[in-house]
N, C-alpha and C. Protein backbone atom coordinates (compact mmCIF):
# COMPACT_ATOMS: atom_id res chain seq x y z
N UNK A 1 0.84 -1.19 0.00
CA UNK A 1 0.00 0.00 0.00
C UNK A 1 0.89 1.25 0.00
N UNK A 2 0.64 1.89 -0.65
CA UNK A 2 1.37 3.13 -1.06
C UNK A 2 1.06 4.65 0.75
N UNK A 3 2.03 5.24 1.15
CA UNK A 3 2.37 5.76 2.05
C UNK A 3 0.86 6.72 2.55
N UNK A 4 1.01 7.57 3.06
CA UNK A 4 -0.08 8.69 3.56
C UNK A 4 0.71 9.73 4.00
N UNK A 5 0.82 11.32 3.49
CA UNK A 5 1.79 12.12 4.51
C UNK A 5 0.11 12.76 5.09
N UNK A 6 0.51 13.00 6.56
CA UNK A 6 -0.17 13.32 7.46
C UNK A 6 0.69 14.83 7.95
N UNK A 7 -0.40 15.82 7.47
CA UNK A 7 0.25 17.39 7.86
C UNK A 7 -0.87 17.61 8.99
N UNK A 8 -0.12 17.31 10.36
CA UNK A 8 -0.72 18.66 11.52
C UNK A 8 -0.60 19.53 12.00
N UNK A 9 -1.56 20.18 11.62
CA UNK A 9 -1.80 21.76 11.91
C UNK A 9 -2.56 22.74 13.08
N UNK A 10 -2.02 23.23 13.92
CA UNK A 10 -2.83 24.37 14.61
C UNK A 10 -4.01 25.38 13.83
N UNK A 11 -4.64 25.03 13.88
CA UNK A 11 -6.04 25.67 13.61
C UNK A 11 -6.12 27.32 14.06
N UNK A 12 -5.90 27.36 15.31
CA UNK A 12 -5.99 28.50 16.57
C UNK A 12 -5.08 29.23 15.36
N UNK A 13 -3.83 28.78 14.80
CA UNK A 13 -2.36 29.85 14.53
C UNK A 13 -2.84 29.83 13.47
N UNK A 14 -4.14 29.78 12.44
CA UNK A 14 -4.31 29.96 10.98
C UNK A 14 -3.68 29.29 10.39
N UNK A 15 -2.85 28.31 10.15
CA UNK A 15 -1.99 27.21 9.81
C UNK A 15 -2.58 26.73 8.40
N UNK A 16 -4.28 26.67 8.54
CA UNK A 16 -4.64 25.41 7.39
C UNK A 16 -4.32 25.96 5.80
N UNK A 17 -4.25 27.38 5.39
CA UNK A 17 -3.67 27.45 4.03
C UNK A 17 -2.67 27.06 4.06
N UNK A 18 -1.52 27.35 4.86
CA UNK A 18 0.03 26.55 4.35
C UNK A 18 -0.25 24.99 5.04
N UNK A 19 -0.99 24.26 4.99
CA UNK A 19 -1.10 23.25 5.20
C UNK A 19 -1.78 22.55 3.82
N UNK A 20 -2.62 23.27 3.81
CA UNK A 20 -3.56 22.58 2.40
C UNK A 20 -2.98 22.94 1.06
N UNK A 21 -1.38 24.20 0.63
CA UNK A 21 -0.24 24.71 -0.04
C UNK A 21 0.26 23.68 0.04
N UNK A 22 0.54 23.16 1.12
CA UNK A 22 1.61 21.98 1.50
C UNK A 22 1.12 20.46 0.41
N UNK A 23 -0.16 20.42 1.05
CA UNK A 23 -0.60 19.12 0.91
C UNK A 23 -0.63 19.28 -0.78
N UNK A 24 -0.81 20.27 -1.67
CA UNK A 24 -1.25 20.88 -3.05
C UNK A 24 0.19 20.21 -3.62
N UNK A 25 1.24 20.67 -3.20
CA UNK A 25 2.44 20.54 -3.83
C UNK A 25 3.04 18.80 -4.05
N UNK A 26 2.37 18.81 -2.15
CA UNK A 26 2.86 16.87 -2.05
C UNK A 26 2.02 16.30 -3.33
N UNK A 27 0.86 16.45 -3.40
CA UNK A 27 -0.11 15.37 -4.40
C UNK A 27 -0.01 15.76 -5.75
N UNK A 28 1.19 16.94 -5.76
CA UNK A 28 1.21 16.97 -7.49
C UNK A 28 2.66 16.10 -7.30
N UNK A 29 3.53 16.33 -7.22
CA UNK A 29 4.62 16.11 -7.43
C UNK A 29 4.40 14.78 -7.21
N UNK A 30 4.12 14.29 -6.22
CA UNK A 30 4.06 12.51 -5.77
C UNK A 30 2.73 12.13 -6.04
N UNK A 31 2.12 12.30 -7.37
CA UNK A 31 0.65 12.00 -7.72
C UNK A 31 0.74 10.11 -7.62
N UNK A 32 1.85 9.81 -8.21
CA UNK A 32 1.97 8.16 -8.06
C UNK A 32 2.68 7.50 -7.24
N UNK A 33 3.31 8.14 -6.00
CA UNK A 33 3.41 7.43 -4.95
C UNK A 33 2.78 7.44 -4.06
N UNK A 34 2.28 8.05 -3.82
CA UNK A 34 1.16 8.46 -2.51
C UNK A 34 -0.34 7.93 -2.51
N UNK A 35 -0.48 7.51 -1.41
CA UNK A 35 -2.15 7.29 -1.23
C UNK A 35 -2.94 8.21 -1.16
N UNK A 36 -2.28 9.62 -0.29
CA UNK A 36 -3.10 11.11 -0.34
C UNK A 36 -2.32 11.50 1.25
N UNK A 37 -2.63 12.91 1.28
CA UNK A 37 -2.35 13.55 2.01
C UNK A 37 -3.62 13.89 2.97
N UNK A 38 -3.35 14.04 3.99
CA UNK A 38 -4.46 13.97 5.24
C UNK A 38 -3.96 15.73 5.98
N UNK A 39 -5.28 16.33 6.06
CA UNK A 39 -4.32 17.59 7.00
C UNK A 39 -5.87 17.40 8.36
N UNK A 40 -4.75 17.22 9.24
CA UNK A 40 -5.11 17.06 10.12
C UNK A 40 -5.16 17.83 11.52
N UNK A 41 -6.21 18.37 11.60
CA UNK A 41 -6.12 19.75 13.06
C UNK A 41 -5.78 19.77 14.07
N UNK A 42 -5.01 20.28 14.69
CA UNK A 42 -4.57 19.62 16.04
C UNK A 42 -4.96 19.90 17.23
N UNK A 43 -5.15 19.64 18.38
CA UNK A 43 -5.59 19.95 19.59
C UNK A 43 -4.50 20.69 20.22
N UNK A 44 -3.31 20.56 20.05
CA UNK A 44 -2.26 20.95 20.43
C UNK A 44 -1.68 22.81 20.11
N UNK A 45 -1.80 23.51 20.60
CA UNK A 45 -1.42 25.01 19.96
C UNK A 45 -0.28 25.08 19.56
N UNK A 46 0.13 25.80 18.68
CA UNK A 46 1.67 25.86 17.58
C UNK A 46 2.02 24.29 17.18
N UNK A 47 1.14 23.50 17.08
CA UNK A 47 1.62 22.06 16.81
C UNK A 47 1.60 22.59 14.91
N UNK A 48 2.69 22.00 14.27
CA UNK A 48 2.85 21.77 13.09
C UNK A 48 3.45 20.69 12.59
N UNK A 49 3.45 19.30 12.62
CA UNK A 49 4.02 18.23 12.12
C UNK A 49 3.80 17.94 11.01
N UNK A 50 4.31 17.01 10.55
CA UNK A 50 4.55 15.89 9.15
C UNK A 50 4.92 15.05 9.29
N UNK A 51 4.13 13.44 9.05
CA UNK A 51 4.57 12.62 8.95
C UNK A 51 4.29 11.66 7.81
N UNK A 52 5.04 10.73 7.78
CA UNK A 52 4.75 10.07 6.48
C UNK A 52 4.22 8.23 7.37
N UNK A 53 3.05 7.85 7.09
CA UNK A 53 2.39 6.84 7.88
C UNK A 53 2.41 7.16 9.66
N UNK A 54 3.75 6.36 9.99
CA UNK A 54 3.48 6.77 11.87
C UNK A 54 5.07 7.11 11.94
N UNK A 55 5.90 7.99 11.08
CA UNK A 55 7.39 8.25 11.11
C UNK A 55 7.39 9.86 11.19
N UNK A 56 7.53 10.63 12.01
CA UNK A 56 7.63 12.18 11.73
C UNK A 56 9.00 12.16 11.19
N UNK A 57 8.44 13.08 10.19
CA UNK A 57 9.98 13.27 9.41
C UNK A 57 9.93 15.54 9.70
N UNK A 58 9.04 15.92 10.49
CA UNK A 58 9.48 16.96 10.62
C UNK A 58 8.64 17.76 11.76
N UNK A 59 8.80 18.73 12.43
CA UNK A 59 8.18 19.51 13.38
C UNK A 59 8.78 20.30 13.78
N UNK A 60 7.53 21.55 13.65
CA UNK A 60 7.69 23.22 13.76
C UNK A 60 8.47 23.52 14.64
N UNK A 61 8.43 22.81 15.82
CA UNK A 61 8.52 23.57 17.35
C UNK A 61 10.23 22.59 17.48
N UNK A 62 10.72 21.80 17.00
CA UNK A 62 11.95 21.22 17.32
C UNK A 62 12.87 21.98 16.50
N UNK A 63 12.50 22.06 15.20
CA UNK A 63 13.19 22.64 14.28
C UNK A 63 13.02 24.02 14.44
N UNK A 64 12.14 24.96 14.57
CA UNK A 64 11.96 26.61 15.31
C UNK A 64 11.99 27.06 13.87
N UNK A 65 10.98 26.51 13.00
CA UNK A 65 10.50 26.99 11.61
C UNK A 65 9.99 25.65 11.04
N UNK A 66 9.35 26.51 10.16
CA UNK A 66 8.60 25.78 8.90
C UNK A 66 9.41 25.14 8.14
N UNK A 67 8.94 24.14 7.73
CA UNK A 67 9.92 23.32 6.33
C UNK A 67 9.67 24.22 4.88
N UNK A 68 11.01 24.14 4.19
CA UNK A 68 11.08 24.90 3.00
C UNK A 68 10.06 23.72 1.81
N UNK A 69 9.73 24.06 1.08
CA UNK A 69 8.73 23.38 0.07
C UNK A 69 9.46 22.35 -0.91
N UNK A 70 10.88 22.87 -1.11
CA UNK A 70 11.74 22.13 -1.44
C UNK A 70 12.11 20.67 -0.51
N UNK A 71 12.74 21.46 0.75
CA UNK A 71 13.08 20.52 1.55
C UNK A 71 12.25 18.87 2.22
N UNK A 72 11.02 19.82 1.79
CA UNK A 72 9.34 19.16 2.50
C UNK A 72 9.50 17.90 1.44
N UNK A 73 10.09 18.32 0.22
CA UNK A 73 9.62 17.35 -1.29
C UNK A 73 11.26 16.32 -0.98
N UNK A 74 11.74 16.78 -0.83
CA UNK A 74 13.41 15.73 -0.76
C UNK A 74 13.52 14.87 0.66
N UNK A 75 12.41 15.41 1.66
CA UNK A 75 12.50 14.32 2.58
C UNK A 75 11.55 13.64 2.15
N UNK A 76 10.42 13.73 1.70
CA UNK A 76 9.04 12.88 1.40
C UNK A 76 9.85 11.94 0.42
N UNK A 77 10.88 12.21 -0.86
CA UNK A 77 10.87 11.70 -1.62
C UNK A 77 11.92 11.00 -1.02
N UNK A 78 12.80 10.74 -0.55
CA UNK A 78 13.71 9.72 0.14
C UNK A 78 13.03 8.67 0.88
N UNK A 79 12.12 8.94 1.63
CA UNK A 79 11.43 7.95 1.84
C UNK A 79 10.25 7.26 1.13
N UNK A 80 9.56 7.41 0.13
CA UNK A 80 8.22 7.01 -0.83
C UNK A 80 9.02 6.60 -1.95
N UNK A 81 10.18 7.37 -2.70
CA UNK A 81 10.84 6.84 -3.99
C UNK A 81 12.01 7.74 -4.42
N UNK A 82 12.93 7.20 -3.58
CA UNK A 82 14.15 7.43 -3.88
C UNK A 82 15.06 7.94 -5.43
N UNK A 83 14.51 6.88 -5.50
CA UNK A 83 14.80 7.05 -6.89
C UNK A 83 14.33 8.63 -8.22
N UNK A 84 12.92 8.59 -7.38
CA UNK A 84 12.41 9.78 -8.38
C UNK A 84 13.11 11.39 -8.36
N UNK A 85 13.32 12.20 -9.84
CA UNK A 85 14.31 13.14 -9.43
C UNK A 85 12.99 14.36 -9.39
N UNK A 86 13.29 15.30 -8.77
CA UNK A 86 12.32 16.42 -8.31
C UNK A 86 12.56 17.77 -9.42
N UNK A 87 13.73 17.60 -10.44
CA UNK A 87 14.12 18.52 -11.30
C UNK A 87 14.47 19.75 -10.76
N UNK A 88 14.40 20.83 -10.35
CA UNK A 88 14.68 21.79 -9.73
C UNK A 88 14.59 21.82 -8.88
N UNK A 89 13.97 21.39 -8.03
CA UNK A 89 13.50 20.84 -6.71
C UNK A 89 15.00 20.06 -6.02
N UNK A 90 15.45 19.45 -6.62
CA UNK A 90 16.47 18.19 -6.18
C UNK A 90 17.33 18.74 -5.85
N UNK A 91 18.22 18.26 -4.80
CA UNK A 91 19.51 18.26 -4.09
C UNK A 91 20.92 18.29 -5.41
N UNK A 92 21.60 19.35 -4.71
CA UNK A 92 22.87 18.80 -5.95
C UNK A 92 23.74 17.94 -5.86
């Protein structure tokens, strides 16, 4: 079965456009690896995570910022398909 990234978001902090930006970019770029993207509200205030199934591969409050859109696409894609290149997007 193909992965799920799970974006949670603080509601309270206005969060859900760069969440549902987020989720826009994941399901184009990874239209064929992915099962779909879930944005999910959080109970938690300033909570902003990402995970891919039950693995956080990122959070607001450890890291003390947002993930770059780039960066968001080269960790997703190391783990879902390595192999695939992101074209401008990609690491040099």
């Amino acid at each position: 079965m193909k992965p799920t990234v799970i974006i949670e978001y603080c509601p309270k902090c206005n969060w859900l456009l760069r969440a549902a930006y987020m989720a826009q970019e994941l399901l184009t770029t990874f239209s064929d690896d992915l099962y779909g993207v879930t944005l999910q509200p959080s109970e938690t205030s300033g909570r902003y995570t990402i995970r891919v199934n039950d693995a956080e591969i990122f959070d607001r409050k450890q890291q003390g910022r947002f993930p770059e859109i780039k960066e968001l696409k080269q960790l997703i894609r190391d783990i879902v398909n390595p192999e695939k290149s992101l074209g401008h997007s990609d690491k040099s």
